[in-house]
Protein backbone atom coordinates (compact mmCIF):
# COMPACT_ATOMS: atom_id res chain seq x y z
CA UNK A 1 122.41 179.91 -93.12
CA UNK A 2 118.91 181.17 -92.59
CA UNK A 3 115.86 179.50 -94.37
CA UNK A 4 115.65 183.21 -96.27
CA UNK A 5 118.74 182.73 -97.95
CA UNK A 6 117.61 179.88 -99.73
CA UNK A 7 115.44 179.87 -102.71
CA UNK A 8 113.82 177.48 -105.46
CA UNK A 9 113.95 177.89 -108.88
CA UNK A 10 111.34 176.84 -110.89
CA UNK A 11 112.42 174.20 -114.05
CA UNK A 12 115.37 173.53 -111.71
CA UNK A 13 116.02 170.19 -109.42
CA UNK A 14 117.09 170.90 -106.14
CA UNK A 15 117.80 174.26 -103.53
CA UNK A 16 120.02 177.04 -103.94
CA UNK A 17 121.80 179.86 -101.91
CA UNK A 18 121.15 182.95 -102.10
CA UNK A 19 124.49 184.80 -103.06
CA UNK A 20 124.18 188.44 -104.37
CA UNK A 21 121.88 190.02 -106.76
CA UNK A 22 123.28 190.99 -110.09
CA UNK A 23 122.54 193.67 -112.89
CA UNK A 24 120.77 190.67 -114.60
CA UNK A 25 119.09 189.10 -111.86
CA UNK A 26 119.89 186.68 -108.92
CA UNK A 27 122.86 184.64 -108.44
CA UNK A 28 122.48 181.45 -107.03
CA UNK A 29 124.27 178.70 -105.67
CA UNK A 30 123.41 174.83 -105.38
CA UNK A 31 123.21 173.60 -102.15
CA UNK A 32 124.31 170.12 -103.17
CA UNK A 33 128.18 169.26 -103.63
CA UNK A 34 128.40 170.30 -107.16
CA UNK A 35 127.97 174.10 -105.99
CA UNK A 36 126.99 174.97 -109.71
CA UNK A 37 126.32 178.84 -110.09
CA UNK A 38 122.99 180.09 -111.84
CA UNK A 39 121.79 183.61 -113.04
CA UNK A 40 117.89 184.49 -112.15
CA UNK A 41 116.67 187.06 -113.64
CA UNK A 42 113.06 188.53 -113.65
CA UNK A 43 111.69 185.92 -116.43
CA UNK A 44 112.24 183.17 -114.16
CA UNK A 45 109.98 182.35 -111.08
CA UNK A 46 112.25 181.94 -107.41
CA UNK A 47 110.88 181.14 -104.70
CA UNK A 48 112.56 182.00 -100.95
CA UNK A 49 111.61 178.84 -99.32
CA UNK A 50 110.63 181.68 -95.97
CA UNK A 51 108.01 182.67 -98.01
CA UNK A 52 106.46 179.40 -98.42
CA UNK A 53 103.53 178.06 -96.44
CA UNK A 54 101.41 174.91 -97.46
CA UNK A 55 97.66 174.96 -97.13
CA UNK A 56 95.78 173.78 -94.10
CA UNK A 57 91.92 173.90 -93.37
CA UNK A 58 92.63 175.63 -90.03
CA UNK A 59 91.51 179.67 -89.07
CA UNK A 60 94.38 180.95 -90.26
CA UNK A 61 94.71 178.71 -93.82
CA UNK A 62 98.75 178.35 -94.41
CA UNK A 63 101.20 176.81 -91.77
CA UNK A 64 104.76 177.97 -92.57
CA UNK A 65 107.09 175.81 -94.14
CA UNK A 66 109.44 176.25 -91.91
CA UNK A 67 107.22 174.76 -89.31
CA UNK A 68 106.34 172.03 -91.42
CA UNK A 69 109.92 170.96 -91.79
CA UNK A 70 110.38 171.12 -88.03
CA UNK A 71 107.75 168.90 -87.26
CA UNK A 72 108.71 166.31 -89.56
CA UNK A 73 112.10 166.35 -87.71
CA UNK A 74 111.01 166.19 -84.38
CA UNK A 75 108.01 163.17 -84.92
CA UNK A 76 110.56 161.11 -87.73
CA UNK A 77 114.24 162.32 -87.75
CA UNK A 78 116.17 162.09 -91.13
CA UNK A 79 114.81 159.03 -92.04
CA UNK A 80 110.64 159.71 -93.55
CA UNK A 81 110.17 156.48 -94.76
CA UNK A 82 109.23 157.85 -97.97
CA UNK A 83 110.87 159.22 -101.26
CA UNK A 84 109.69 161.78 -103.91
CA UNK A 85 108.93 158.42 -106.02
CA UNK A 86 106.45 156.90 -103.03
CA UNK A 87 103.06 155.81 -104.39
CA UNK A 88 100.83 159.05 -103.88
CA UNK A 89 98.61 156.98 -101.22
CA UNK A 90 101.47 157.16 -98.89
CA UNK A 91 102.93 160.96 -99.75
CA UNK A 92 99.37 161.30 -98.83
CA UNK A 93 99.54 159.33 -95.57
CA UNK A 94 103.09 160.90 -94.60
CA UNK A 95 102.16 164.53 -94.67
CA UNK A 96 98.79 163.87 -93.12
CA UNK A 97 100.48 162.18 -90.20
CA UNK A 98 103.00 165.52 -89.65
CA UNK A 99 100.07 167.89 -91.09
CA UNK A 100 96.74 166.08 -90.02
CA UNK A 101 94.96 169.50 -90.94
CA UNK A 102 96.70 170.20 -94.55
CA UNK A 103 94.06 170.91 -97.43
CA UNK A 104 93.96 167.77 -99.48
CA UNK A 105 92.20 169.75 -102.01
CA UNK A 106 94.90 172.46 -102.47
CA UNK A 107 97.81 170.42 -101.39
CA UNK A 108 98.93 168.21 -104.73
CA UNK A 109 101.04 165.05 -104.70
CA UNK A 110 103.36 166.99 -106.60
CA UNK A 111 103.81 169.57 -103.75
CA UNK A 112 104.61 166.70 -101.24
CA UNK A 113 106.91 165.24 -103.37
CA UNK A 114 108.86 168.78 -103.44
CA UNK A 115 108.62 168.60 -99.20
CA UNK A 116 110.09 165.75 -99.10
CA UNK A 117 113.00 166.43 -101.51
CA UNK A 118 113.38 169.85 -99.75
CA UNK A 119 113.56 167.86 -96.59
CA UNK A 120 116.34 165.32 -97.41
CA UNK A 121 118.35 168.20 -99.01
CA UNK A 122 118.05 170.53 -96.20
CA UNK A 123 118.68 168.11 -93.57
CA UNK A 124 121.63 166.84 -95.30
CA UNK A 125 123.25 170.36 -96.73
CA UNK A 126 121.64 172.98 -93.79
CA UNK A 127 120.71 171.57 -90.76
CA UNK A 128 120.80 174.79 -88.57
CA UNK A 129 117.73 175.99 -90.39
CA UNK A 130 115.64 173.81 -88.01
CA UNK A 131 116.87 176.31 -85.13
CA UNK A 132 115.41 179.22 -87.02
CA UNK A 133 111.53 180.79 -86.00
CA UNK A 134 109.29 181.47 -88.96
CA UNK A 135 107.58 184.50 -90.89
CA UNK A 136 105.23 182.80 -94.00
CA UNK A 137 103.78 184.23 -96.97
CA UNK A 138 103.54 182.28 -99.82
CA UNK A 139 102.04 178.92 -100.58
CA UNK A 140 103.17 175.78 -102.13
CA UNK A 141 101.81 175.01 -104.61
C-alpha cells in the first residue's frame, strides 16, 4: 500500500484505505483491525495523507509528510517517547528534534498530536509506506 491510498477524514479518529469511489462519494476502509467501511462524499473534507506537507521556515516552506514520517523512523524507531496526550511542551520538543526547521507559528499542537497518531498507526498497520519517495501538496494543518 502506497501513502496515496490512504486518506483522513475529517470528524473521524484514525486512517483509512482508499477502496473505490462510489456514485455517492468515496469508500473507505479503516486501517485498524475493525476494518469498518465509510461513505465520503463531497460534503465531507478527506485528506490523502500524499498530499500533506507540514510547514517549515526553510526556501521552499512545506517538507512532505512522507518525509517527516521517515525521519522520525530512522532517528527513534517505533517507540517516540511521546503520545497524542503528551504535555504540548514536549509534542513541541519531539517534532522540533525530527523537524528542527518546522514553523512553530503555523504548526499547532493539535497538528503534532495528529503526526504522532498517524505515526503509531502507520507503523503498526502499513509499514512499507516508509519505502515509498514523496510528491507534497497540501499542508497540515
Amino acid at each position: 500500500m502506497e501513502l496515496k491510498e490512504i486518506a483522513s477524514v475529517s470528524g473521524k479518529g484514525g486512517l483509512f484505505k482508499v477502496l473505490k469511489p462510489s456514485k455517492a462519494g468515496v469508500i473507505l476502509e479503516s486501517l485498524d483491525q475493525a476494518k469498518i467501511k465509510l461513505v465520503v462524499s463531497g460534503a465531507q473534507r478527506m485528506s490523502l495523507l500524499s498530499e500533506i506537507s507540514i510547514y517549515t521556515t526553510t526556501k521552499e516552506g512545506t517538507a512532505a509528510l512522507l518525509d517527516v514520517l521517515k525521519t522520525v523512523k530512522g532517528k527513534l524507531g517505533a517507540e517516540l517517547g511521546v503520545t497524542p496526550e503528551s504535555d504540548p511542551a514536549k509534542l513541541k520538543s519531539f517534532l522540533k528534534s525530527v523537524l528542527p526547521e518546522y514553523d512553530e507559528d503555523r504548526v499547532y499542537v493539535s497538528d503534532i498530536k495528529k503526526l504522532v497518531k498517524w505515526y503509531s498507526i502507520l507503523v503498526k498497520e502499513v509499514p512499507e509506506i516508509f519505502e515509498q519517495t514523496s510528491d507534497s501538496k497540501e499542508n497540515l494543518a
